[in-house]
C-alpha atoms as a PDB file:
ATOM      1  CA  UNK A   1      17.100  25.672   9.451  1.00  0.00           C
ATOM      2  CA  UNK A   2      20.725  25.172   8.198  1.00  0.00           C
ATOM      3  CA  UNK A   3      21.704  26.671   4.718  1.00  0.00           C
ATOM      4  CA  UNK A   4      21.333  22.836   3.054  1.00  0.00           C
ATOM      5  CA  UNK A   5      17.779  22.617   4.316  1.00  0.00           C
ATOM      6  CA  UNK A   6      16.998  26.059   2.980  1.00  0.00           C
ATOM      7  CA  UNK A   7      18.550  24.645  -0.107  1.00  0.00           C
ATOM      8  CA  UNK A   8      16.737  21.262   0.232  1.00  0.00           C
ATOM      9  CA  UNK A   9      13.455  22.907   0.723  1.00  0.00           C
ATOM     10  CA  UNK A  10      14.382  25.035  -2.660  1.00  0.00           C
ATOM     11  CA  UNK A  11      14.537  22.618  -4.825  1.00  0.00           C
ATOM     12  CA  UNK A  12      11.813  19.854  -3.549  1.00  0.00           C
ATOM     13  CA  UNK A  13       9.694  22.568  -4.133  1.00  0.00           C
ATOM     14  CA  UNK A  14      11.330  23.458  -7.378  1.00  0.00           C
ATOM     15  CA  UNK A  15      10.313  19.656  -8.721  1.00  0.00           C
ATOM     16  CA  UNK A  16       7.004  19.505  -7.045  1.00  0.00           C
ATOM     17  CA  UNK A  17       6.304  22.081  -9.178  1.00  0.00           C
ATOM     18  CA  UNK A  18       7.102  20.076 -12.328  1.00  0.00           C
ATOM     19  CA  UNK A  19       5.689  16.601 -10.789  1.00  0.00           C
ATOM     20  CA  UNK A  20       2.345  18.274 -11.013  1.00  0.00           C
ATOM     21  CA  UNK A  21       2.702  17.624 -14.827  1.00  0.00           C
ATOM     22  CA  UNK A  22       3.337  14.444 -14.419  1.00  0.00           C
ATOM     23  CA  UNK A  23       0.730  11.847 -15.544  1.00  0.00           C
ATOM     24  CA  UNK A  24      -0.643   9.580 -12.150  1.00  0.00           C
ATOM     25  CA  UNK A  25       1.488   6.715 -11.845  1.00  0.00           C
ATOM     26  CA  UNK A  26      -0.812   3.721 -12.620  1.00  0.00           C
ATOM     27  CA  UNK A  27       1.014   0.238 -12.134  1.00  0.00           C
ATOM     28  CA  UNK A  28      -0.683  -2.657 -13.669  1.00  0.00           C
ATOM     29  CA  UNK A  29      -0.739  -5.603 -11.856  1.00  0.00           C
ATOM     30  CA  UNK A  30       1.304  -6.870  -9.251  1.00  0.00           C
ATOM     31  CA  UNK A  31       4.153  -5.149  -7.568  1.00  0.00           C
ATOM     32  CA  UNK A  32       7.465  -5.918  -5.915  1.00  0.00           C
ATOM     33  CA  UNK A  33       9.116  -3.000  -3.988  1.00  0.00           C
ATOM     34  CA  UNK A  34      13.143  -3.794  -3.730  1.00  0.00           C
ATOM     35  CA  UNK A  35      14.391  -1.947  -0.272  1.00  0.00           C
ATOM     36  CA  UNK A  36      17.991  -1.686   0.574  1.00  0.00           C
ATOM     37  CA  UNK A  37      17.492  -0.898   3.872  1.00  0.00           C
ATOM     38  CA  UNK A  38      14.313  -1.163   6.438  1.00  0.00           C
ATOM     39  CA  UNK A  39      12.829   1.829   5.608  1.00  0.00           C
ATOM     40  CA  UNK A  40      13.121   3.156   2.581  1.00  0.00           C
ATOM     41  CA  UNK A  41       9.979   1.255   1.265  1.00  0.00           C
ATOM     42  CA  UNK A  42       8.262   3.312   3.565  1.00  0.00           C
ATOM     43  CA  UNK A  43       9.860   6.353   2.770  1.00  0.00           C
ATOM     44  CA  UNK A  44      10.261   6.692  -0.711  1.00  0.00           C
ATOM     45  CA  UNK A  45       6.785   4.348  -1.542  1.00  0.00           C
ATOM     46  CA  UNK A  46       4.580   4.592   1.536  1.00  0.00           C
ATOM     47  CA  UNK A  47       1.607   6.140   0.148  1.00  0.00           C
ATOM     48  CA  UNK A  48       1.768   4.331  -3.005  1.00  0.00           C
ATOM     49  CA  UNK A  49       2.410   1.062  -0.817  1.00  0.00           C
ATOM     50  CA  UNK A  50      -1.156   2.006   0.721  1.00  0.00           C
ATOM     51  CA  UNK A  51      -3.098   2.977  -2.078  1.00  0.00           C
ATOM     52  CA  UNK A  52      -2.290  -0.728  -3.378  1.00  0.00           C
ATOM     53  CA  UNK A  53      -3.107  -2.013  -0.086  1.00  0.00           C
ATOM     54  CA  UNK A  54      -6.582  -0.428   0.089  1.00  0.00           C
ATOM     55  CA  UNK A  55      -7.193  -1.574  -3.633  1.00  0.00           C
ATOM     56  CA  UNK A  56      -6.627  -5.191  -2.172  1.00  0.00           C
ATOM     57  CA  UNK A  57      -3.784  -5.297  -4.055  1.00  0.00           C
ATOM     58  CA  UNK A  58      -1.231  -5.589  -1.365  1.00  0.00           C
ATOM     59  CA  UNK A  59       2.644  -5.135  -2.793  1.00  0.00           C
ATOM     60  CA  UNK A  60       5.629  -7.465  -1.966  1.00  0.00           C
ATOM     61  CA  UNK A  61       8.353  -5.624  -0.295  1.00  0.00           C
ATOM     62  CA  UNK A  62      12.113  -7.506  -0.305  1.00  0.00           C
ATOM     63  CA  UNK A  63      14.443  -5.654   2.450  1.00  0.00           C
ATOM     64  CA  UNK A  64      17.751  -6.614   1.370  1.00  0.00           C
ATOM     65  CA  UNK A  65      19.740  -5.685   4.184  1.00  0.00           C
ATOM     66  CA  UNK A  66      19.005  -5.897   7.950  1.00  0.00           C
ATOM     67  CA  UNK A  67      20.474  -2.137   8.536  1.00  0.00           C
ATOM     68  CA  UNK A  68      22.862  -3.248  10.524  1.00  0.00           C
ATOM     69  CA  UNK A  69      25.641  -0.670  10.568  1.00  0.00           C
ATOM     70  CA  UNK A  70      23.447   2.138  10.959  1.00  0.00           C
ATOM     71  CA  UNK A  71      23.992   2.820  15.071  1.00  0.00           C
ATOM     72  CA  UNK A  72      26.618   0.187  15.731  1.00  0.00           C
ATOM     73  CA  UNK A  73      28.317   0.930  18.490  1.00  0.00           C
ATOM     74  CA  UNK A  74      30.365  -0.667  21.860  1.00  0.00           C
ATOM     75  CA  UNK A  75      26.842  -0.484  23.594  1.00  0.00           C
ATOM     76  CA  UNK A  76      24.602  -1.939  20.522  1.00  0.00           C
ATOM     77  CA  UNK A  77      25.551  -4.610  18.249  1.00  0.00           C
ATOM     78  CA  UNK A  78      24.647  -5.219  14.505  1.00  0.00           C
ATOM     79  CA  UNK A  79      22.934  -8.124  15.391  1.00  0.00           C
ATOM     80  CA  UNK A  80      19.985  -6.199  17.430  1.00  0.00           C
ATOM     81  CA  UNK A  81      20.046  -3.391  14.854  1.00  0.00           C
ATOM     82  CA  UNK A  82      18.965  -5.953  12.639  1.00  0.00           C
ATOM     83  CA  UNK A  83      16.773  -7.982  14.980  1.00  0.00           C
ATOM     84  CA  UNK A  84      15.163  -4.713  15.909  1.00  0.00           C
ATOM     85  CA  UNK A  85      14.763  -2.922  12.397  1.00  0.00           C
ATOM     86  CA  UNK A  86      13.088  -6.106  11.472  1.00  0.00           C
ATOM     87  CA  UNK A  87      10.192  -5.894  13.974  1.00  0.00           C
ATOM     88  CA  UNK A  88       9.864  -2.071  12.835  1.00  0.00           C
ATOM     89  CA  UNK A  89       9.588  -3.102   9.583  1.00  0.00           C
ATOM     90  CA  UNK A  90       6.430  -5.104  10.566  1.00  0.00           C
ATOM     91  CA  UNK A  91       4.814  -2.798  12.110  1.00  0.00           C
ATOM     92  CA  UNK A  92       5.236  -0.185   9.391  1.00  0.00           C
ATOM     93  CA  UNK A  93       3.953  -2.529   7.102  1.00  0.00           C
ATOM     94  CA  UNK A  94       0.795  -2.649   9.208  1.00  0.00           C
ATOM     95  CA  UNK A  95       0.507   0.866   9.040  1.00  0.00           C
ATOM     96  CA  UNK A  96       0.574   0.523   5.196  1.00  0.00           C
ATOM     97  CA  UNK A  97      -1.296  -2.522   5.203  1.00  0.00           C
ATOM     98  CA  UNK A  98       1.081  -5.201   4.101  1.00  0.00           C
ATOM     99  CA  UNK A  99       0.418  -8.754   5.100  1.00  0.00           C
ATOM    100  CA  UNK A 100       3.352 -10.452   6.967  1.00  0.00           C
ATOM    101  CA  UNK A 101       3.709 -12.976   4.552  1.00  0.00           C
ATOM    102  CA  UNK A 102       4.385 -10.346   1.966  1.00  0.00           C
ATOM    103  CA  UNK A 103       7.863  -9.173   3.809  1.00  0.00           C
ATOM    104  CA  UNK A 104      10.770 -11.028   2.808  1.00  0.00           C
ATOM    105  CA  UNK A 105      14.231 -10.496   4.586  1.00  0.00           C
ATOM    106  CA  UNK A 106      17.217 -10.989   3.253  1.00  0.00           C
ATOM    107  CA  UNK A 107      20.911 -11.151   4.326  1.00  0.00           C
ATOM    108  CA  UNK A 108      23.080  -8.687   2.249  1.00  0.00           C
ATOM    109  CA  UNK A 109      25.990  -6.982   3.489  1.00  0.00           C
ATOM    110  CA  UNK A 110      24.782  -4.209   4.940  1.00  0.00           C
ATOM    111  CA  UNK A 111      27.139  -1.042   2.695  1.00  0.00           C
ATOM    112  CA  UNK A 112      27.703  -4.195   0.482  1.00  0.00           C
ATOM    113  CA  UNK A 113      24.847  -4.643  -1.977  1.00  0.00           C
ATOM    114  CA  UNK A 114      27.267  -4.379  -4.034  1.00  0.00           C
ATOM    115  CA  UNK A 115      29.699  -7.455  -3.565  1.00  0.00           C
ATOM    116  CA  UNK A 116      26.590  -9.460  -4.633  1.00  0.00           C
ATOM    117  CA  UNK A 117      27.707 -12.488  -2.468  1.00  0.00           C
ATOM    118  CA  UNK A 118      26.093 -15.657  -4.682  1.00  0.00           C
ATOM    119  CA  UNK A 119      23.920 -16.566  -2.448  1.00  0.00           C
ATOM    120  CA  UNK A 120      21.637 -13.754  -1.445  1.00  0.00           C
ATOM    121  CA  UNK A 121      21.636 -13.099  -5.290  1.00  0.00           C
ATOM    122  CA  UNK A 122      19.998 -16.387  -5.829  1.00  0.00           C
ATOM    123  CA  UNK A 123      17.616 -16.118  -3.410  1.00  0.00           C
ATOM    124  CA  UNK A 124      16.431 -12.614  -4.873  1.00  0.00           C
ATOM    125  CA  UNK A 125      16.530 -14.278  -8.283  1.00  0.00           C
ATOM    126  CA  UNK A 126      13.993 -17.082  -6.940  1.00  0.00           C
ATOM    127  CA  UNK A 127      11.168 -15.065  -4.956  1.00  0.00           C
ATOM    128  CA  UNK A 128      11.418 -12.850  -8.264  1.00  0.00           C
ATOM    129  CA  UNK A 129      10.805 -15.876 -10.186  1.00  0.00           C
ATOM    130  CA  UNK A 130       8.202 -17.432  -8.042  1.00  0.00           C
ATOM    131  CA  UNK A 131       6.433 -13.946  -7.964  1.00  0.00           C
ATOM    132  CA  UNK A 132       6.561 -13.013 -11.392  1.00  0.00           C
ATOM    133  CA  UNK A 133       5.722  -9.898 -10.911  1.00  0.00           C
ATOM    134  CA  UNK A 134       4.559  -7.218 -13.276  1.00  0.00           C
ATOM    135  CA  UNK A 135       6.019  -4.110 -11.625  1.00  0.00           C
ATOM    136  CA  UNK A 136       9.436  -3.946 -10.233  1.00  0.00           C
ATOM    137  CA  UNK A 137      10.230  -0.739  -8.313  1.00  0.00           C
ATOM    138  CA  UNK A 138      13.772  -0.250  -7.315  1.00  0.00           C
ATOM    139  CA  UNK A 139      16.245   2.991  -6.014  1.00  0.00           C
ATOM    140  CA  UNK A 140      16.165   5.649  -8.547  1.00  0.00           C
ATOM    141  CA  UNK A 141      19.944   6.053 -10.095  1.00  0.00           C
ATOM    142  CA  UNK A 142      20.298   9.352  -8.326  1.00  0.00           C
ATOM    143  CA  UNK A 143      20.216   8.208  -5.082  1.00  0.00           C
ATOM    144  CA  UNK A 144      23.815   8.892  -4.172  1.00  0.00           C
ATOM    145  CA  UNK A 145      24.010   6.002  -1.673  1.00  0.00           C
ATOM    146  CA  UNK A 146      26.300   2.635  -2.799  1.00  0.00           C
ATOM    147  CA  UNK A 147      23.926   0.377  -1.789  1.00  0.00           C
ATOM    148  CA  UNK A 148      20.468   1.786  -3.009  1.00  0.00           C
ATOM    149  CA  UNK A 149      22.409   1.691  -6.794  1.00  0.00           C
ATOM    150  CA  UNK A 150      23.650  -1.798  -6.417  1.00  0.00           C
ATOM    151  CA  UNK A 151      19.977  -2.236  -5.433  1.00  0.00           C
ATOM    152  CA  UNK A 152      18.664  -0.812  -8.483  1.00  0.00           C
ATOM    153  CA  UNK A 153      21.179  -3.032 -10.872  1.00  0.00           C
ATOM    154  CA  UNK A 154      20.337  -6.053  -8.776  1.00  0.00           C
ATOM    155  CA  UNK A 155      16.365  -5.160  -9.346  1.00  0.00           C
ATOM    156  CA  UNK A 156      16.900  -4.405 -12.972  1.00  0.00           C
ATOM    157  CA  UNK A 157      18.970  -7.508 -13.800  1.00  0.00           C
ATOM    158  CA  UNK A 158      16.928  -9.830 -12.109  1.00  0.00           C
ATOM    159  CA  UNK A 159      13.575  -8.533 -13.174  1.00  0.00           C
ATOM    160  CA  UNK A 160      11.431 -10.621 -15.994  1.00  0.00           C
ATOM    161  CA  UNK A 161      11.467  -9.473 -19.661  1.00  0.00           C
ATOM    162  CA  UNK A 162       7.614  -8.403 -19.786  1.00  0.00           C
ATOM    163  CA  UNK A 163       8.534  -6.634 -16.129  1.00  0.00           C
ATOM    164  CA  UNK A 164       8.176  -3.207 -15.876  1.00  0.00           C
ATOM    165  CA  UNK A 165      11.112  -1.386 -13.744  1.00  0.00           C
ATOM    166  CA  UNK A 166      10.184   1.795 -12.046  1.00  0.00           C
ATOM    167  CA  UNK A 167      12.644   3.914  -9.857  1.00  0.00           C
ATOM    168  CA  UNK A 168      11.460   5.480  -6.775  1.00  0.00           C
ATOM    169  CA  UNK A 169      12.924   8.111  -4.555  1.00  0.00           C
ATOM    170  CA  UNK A 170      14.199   8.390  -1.404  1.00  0.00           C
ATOM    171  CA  UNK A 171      17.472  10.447  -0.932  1.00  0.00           C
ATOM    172  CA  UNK A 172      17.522  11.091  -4.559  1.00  0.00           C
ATOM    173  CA  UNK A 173      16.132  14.811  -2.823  1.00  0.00           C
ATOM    174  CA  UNK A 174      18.971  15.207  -1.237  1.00  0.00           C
ATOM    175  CA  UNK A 175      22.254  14.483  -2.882  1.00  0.00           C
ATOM    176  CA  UNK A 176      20.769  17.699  -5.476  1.00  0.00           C
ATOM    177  CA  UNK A 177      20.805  15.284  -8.883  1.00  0.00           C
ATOM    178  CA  UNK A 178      18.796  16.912 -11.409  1.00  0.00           C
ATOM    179  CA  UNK A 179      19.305  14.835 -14.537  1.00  0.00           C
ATOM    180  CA  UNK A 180      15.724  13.627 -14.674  1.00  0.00           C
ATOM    181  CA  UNK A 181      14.007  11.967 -17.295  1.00  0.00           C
ATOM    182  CA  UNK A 182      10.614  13.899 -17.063  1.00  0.00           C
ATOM    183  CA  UNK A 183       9.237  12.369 -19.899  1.00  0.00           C
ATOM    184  CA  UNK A 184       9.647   8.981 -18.391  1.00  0.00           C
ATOM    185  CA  UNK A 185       8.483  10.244 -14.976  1.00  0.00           C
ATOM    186  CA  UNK A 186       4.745   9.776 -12.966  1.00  0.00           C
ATOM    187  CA  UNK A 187       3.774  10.949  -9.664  1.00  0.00           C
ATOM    188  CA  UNK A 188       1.218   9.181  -6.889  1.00  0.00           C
ATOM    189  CA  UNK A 189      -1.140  11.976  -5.228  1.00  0.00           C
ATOM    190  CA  UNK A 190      -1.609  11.052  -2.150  1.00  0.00           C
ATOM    191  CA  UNK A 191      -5.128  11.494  -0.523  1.00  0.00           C
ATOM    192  CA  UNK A 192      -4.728  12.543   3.154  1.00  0.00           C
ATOM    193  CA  UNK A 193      -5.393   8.808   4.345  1.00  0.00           C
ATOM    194  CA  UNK A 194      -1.983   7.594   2.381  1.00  0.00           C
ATOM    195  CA  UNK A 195      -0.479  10.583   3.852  1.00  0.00           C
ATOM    196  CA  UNK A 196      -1.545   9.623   7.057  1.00  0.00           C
ATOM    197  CA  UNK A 197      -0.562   5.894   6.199  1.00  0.00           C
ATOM    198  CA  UNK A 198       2.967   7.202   4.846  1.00  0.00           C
ATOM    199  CA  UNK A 199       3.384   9.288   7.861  1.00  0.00           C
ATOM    200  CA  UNK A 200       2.716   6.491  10.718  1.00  0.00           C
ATOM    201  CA  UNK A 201       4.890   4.121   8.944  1.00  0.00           C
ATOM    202  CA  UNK A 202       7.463   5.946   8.675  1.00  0.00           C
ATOM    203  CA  UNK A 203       7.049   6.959  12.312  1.00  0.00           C
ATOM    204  CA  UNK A 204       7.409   3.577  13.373  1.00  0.00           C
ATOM    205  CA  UNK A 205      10.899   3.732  11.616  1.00  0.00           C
ATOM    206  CA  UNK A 206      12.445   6.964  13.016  1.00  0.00           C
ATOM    207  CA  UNK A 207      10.875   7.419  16.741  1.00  0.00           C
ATOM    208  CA  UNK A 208      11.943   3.941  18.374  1.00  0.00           C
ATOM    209  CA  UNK A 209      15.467   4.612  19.867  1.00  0.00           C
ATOM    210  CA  UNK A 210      18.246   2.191  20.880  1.00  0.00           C
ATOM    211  CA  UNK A 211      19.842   2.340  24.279  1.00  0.00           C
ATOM    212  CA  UNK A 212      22.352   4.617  22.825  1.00  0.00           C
ATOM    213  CA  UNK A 213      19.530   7.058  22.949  1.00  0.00           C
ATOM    214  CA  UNK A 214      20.447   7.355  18.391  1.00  0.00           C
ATOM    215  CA  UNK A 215      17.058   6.012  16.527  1.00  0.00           C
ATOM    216  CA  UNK A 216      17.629   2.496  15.139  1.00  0.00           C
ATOM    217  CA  UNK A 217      16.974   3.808  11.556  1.00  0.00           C
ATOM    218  CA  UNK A 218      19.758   6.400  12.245  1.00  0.00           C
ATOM    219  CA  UNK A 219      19.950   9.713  12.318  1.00  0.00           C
ATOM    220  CA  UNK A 220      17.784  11.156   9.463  1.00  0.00           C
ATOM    221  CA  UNK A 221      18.064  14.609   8.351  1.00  0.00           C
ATOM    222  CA  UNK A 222      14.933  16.992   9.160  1.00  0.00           C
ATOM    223  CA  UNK A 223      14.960  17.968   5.800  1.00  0.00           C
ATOM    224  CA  UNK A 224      15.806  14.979   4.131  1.00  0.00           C
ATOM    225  CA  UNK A 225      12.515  13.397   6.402  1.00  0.00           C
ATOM    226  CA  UNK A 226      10.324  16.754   5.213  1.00  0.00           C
ATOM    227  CA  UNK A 227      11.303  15.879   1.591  1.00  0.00           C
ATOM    228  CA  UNK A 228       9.805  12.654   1.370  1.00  0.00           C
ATOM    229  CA  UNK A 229       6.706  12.992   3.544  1.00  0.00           C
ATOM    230  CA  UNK A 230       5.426  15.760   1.295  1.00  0.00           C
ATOM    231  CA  UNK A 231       1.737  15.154  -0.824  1.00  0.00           C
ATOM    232  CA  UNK A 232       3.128  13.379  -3.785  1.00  0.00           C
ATOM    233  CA  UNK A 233       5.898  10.936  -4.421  1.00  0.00           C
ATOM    234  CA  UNK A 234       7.783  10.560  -7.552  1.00  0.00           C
ATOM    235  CA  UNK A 235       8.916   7.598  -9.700  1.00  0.00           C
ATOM    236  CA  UNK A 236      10.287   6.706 -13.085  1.00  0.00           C
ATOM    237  CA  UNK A 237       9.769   4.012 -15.412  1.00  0.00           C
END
């Protein structure tokens, strides 16, 4: 284990400690999970994603990017990252238990959330609208990576008035930000079948490899992975 996974381990178990304080996180009504990237719905929100799924209350998930710079290479092109990530997504979502018709894609820039190119925006703006949905859950502000913070502004612009916004973590663990807003803060306890849920969909990110031999979600860190597949995810409102 390298010195930043000793680290790593340190300090997830440093704020599990203090997520144990935390009140359940209850979301009323319905929910719309913003992803910047296939996968990090089912990282940072997978056994909250199945707990609403086995309430028959199944989530929307919006993938804004197709992931497509994550292995590109001269043997694999963007264009089957994204063709590929996008069948993984599907079947993690099974794992979860997400209907099909509750995945939408869309065509940001992957490492360009950010340029917020008028028409993706619009199209966000319009399954937000014709959702309405009471729960918005976007990247927490910590998250270190350009495009999961454009993804939160995007989620927190576009989201309704009477919406409530809640930030979820994914590699918020691992770029070591500790200016947390406990009192804002809730946790989901996950029972060993949305651990189990959590775990298979995230499997059918991480295993699947490319020709290049890399997986098609990129190379994760085995910390970073270990971080977020732990008994209890964390979230702010």
């Amino acid at each position: 284990m390298s010195f930043r996974d000793i680290c790593l381990a340190v300090r997830v178990a440093m704020m599990r400690h203090r997520m144990r304080h935390l009140d359940e996180i209850e979301p009323i009504g319905s929910c719309l999970f913003l992803a910047p990237h296939p996968d990090d719905e089912a990282i940072g929100c997978g056994g909250l994603i199945a707990r609403l799924c086995a309430a028959g209350r199944p989530p929307h998930v919006a993938i804004l990017t197709g992931g497509g710079k994550s292995i590109a290479d001269d043997i694999v092109s963007s264009e089957e990252i994204i063709a590929q990530r996008r069948r993984l997504t599907l079947l993690s979502a099974k794992c979860l238990g997400v209907p099909e018709d509750h995945i939408h894609f869309l065509d940001f820039e992957d490492g360009n959330i950010a340029a917020r190119p008028t028409e993706e925006v619009n199209r966000l703006a319009r399954l937000i609208q014709e959702l309405a949905p009471d729960n918005v859950f976007v990247p927490h502000r910590g998250e270190g990576w350009s495009d999961h913070l454009a993804t939160r502004r995007l989620g927190k612009d576009l989201a309704t008035a009477e919406a409530t916004v809640w930030e979820y973590s994914v590699w918020m663990w691992y770029y070591n930000y500790w200016k947390l807003d406990w009192l804002m803060g809730a946790r989901a306890s996950l029972s060993a079948e949305e651990l189990e849920a959590k775990g298979r969909a995230v499997a059918a990110y991480v295993e699947p490899k490319a020709v290049n031999g890399r997986p098609w979600s990129g190379d994760l860190p085995a910390g970073f992975l270990r971080a977020n597949l732990k008994d209890m995810e964390l979230y702010f409102k």
